[in-house]
PDB file of N, CA and C in Angstrom:
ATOM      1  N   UNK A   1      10.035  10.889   5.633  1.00  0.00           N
ATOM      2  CA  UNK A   1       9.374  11.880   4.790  1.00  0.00           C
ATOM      3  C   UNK A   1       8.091  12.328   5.495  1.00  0.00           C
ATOM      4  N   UNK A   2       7.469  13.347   5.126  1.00  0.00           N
ATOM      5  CA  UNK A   2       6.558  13.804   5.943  1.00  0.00           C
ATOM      6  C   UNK A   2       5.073  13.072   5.435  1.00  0.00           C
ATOM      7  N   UNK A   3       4.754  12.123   5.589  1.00  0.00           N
ATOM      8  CA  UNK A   3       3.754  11.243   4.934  1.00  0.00           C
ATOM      9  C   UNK A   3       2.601  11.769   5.406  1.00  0.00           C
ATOM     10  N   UNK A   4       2.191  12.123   7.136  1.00  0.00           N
ATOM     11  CA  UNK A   4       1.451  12.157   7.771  1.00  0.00           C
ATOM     12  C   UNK A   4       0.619  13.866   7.705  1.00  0.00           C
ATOM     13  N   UNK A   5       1.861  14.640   6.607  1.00  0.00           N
ATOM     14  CA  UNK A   5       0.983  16.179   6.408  1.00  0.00           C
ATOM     15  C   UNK A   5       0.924  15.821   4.732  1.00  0.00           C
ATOM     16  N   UNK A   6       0.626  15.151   4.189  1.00  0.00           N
ATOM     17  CA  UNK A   6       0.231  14.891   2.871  1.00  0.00           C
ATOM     18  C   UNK A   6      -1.622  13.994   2.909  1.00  0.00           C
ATOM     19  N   UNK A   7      -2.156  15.066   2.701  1.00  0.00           N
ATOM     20  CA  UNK A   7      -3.346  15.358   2.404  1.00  0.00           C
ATOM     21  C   UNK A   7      -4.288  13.943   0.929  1.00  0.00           C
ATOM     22  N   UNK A   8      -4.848  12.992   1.400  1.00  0.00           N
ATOM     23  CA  UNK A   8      -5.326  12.379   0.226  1.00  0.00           C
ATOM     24  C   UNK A   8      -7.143  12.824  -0.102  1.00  0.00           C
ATOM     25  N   UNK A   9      -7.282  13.325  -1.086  1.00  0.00           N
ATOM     26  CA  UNK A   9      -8.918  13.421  -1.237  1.00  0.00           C
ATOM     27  C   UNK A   9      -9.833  11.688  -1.587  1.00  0.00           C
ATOM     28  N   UNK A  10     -10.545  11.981  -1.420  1.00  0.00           N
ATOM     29  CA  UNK A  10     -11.577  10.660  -1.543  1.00  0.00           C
ATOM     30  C   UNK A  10     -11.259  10.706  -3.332  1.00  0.00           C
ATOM     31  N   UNK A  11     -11.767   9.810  -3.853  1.00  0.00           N
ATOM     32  CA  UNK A  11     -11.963   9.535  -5.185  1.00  0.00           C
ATOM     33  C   UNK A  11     -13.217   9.606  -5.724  1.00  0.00           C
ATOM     34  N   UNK A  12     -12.857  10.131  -6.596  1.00  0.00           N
ATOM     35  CA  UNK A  12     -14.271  10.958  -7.645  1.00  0.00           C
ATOM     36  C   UNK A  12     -14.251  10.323  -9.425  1.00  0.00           C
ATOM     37  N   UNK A  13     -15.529  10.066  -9.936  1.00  0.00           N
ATOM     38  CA  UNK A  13     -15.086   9.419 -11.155  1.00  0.00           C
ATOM     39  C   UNK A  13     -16.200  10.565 -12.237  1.00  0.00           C
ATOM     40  N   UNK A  14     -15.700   9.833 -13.439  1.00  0.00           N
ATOM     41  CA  UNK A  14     -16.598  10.104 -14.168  1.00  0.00           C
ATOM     42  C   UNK A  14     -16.586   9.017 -15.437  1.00  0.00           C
ATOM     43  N   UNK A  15     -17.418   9.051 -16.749  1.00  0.00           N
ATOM     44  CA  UNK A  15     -17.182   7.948 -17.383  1.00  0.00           C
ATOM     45  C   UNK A  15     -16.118   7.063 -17.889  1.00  0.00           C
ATOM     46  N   UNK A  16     -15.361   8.548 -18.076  1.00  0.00           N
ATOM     47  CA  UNK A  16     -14.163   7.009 -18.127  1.00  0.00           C
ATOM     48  C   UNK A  16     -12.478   7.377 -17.015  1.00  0.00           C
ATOM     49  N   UNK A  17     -12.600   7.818 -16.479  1.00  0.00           N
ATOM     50  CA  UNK A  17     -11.398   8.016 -14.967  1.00  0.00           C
ATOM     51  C   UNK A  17     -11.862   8.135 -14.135  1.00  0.00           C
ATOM     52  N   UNK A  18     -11.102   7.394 -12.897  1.00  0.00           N
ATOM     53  CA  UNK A  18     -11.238   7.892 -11.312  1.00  0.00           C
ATOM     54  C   UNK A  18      -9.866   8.747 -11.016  1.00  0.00           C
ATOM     55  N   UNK A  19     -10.511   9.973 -10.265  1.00  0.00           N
ATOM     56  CA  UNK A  19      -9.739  10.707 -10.293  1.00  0.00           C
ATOM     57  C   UNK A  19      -9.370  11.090  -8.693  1.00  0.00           C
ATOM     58  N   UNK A  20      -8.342  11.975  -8.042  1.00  0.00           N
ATOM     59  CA  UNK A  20      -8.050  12.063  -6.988  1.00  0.00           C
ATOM     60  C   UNK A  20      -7.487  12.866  -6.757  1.00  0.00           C
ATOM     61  N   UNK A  21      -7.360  14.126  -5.584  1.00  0.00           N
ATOM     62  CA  UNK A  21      -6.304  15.333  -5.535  1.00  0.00           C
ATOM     63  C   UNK A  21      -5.261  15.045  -3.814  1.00  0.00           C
ATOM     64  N   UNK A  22      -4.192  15.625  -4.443  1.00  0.00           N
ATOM     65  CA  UNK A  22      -3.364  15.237  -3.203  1.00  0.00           C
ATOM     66  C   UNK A  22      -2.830  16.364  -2.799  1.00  0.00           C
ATOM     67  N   UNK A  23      -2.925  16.798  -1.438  1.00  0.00           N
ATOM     68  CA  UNK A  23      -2.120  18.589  -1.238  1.00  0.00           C
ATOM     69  C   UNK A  23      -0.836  17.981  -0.196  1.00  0.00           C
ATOM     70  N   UNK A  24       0.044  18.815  -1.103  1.00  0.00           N
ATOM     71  CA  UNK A  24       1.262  18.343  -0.663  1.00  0.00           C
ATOM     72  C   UNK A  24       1.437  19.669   0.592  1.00  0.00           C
ATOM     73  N   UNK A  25       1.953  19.662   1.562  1.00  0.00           N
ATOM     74  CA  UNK A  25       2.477  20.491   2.711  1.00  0.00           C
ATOM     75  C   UNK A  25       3.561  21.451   1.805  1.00  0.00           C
ATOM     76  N   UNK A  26       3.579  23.348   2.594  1.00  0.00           N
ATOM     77  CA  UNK A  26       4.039  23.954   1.595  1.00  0.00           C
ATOM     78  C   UNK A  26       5.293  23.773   1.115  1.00  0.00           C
ATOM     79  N   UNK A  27       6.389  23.397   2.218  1.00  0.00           N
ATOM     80  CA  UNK A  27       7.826  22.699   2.225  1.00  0.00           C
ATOM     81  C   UNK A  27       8.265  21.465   1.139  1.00  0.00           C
ATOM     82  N   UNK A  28       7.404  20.934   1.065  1.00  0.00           N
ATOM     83  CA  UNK A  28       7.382  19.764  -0.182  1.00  0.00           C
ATOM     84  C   UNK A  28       7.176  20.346  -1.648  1.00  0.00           C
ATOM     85  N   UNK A  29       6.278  20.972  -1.689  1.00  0.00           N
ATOM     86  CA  UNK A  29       5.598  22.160  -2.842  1.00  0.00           C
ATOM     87  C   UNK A  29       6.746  22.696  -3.520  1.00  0.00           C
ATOM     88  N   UNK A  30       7.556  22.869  -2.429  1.00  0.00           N
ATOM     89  CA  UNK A  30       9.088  24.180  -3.243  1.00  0.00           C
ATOM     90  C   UNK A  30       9.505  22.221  -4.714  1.00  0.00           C
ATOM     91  N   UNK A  31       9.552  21.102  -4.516  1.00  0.00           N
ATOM     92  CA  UNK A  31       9.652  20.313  -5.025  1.00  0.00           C
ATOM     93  C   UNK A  31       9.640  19.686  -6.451  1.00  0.00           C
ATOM     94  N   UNK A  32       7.704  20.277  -5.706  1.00  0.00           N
ATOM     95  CA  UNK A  32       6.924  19.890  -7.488  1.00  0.00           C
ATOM     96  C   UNK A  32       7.868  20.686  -8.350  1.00  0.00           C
ATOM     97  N   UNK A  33       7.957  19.840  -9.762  1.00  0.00           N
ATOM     98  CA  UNK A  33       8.399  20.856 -10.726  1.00  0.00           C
ATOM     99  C   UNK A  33       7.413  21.623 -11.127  1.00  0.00           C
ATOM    100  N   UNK A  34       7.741  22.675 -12.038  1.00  0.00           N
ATOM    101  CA  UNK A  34       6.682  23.863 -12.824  1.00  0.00           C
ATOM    102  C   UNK A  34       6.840  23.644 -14.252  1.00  0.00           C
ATOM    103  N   UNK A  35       7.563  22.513 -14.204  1.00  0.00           N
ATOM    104  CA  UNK A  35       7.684  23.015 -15.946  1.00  0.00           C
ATOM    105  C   UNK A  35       7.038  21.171 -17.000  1.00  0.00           C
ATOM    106  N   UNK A  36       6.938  20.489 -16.390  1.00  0.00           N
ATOM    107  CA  UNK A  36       6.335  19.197 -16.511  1.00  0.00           C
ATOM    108  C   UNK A  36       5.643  18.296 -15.361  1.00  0.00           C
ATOM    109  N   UNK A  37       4.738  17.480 -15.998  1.00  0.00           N
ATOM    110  CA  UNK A  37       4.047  16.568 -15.534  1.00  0.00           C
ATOM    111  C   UNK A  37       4.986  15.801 -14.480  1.00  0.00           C
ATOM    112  N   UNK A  38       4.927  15.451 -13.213  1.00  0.00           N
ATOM    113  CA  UNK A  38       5.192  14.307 -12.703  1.00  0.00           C
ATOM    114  C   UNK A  38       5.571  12.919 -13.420  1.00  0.00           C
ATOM    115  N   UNK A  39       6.292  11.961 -13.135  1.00  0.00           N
ATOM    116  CA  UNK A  39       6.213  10.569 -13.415  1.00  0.00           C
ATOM    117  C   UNK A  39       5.998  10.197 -11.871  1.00  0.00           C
ATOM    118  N   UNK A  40       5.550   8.838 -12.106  1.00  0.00           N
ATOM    119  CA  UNK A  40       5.464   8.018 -10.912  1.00  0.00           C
ATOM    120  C   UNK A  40       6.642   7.802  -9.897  1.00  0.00           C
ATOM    121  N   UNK A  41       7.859   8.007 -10.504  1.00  0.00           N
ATOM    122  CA  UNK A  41       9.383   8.007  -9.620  1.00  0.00           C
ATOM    123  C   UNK A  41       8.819   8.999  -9.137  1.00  0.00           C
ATOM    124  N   UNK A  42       8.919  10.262  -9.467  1.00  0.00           N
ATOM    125  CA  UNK A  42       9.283  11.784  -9.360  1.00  0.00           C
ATOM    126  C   UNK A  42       8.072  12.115  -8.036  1.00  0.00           C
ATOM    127  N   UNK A  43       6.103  11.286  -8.014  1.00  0.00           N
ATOM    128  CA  UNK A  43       5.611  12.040  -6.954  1.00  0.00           C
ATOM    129  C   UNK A  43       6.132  11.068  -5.906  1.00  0.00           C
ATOM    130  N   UNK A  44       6.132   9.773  -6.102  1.00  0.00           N
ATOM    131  CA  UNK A  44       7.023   8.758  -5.441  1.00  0.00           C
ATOM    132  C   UNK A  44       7.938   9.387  -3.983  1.00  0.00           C
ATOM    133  N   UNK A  45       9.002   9.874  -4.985  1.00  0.00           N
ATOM    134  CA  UNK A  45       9.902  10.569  -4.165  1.00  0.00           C
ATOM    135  C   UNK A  45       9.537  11.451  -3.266  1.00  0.00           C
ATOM    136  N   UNK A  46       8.284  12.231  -3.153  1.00  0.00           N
ATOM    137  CA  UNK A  46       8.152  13.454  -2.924  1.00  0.00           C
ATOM    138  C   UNK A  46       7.170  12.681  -1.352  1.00  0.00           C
ATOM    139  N   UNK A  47       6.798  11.462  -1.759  1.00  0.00           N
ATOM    140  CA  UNK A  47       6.254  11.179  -0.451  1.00  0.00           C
ATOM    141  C   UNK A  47       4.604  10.340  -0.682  1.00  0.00           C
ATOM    142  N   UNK A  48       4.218  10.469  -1.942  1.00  0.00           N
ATOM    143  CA  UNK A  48       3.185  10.357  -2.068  1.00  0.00           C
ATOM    144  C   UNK A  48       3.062   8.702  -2.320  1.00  0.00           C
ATOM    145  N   UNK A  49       1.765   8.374  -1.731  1.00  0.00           N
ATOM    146  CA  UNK A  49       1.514   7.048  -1.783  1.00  0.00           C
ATOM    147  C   UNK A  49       0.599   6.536  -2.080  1.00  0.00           C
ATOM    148  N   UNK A  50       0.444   5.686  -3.431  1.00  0.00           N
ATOM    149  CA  UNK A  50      -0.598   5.395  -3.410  1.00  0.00           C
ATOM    150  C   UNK A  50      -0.569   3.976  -4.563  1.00  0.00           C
ATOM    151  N   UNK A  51      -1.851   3.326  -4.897  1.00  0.00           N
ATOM    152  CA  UNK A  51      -2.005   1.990  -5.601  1.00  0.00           C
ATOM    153  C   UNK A  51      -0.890   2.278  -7.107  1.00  0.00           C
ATOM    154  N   UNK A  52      -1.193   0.880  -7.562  1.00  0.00           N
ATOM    155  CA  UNK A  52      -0.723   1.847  -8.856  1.00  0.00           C
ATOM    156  C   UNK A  52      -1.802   2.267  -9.585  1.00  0.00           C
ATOM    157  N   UNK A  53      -0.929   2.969 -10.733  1.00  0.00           N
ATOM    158  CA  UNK A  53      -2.093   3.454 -12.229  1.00  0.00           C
ATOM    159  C   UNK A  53      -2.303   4.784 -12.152  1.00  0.00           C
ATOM    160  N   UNK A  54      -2.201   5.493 -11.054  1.00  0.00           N
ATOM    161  CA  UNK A  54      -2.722   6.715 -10.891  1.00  0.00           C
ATOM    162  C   UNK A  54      -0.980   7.596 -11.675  1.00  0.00           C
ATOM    163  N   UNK A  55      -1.694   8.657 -12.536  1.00  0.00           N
ATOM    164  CA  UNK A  55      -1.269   9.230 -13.213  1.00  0.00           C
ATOM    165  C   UNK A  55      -1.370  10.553 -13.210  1.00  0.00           C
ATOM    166  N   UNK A  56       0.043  11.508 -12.514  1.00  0.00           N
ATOM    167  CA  UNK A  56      -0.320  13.027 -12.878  1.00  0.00           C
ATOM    168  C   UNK A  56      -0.489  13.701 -13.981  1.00  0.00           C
ATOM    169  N   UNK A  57      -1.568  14.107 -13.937  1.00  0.00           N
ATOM    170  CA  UNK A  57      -2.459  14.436 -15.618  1.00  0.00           C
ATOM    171  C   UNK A  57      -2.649  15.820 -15.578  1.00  0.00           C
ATOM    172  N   UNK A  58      -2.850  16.868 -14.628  1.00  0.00           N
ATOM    173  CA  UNK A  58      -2.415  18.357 -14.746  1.00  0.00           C
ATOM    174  C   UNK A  58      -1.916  18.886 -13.985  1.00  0.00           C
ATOM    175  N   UNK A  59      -1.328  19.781 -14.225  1.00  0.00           N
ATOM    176  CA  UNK A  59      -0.809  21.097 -13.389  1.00  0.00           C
ATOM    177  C   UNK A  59      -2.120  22.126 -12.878  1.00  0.00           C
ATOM    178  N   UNK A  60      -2.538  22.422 -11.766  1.00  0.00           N
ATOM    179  CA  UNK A  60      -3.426  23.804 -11.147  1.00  0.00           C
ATOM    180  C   UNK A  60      -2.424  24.742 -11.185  1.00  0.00           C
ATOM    181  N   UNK A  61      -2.274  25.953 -11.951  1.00  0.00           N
ATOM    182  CA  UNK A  61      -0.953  27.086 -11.866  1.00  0.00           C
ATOM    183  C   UNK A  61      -0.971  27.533 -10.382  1.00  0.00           C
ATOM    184  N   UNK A  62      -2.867  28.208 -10.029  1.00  0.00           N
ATOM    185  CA  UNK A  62      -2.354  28.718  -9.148  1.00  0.00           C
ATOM    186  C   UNK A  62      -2.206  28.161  -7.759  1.00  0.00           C
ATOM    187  N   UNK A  63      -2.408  26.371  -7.717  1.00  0.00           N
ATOM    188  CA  UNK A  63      -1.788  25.894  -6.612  1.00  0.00           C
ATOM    189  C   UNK A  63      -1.141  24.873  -6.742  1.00  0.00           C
ATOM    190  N   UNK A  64      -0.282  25.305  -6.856  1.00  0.00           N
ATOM    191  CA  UNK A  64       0.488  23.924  -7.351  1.00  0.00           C
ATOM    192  C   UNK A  64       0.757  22.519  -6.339  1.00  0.00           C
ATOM    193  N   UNK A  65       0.830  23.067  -5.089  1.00  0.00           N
ATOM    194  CA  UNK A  65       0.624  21.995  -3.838  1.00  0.00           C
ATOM    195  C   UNK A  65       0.001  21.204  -3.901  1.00  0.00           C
ATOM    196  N   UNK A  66      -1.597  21.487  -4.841  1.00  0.00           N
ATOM    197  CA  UNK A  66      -2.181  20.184  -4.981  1.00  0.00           C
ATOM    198  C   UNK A  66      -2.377  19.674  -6.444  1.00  0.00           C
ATOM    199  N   UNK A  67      -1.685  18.273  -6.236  1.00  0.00           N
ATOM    200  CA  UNK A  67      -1.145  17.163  -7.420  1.00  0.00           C
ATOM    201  C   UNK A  67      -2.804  16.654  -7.739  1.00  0.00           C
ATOM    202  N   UNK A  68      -2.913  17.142  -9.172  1.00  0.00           N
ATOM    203  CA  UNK A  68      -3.785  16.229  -9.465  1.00  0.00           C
ATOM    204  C   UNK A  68      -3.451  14.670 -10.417  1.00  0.00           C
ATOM    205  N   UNK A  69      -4.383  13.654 -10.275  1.00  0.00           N
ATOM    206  CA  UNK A  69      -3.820  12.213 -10.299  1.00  0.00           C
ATOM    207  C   UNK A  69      -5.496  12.043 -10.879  1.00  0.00           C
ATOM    208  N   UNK A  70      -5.356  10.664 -12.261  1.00  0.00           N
ATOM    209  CA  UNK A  70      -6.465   9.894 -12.681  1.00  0.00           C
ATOM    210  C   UNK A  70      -5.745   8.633 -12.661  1.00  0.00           C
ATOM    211  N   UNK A  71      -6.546   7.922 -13.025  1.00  0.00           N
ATOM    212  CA  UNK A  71      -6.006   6.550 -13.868  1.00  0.00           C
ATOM    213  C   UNK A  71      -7.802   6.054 -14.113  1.00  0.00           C
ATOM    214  N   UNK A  72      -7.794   5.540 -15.638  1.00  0.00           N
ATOM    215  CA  UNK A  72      -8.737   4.837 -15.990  1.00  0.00           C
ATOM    216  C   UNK A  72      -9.293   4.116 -15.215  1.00  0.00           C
ATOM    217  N   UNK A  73     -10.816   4.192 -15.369  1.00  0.00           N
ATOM    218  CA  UNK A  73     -11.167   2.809 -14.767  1.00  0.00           C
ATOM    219  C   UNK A  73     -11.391   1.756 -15.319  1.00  0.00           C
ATOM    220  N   UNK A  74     -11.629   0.434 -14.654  1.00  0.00           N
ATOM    221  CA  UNK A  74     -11.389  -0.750 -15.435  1.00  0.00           C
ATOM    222  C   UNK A  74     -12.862  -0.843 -16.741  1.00  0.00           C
ATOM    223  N   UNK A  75     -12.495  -1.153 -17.582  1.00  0.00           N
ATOM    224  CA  UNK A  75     -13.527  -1.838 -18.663  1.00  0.00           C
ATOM    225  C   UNK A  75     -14.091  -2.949 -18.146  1.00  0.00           C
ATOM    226  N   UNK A  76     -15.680  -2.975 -18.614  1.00  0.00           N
ATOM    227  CA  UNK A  76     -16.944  -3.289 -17.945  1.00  0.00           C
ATOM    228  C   UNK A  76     -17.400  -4.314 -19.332  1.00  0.00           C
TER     229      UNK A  76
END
């Protein structure tokens, strides 16, 4: 799979998620669906790698290439 043109951003938080954007290469993109959220199989498949917990939480319409991903952070 093309692992090595899949794009990871640093991680960014706020009070309660750390959050993260991933740009998928445009060939992979034809992939994403348009009509629902990701599951973890589904970006899985597509190439993407990462810890667990992280959760695709929106759609960007007008780019869809890049997957946005949170997962809570831990309670303090």
């Amino acid at each position: 799979m093309a692992h090595k043109q899949i794009y990871y951003s640093d991680k960014y938080t706020d009070d309660l998620y750390e959050y993260r954007h991933v740009v998928l290469p445009r060939e992979l993109a034809k992939q994403v669906p348009k009509s629902h959220l990701m599951t973890e199989d589904e970006w899985r498949r597509l190439g993407v790698q990462q810890s667990l917990g992280w959760v695709h939480y929106m759609i960007h319409e007008p780019e869809p290439h890049i997957l946005l991903f949170r997962r809570p952070l831990p309670k303090q």
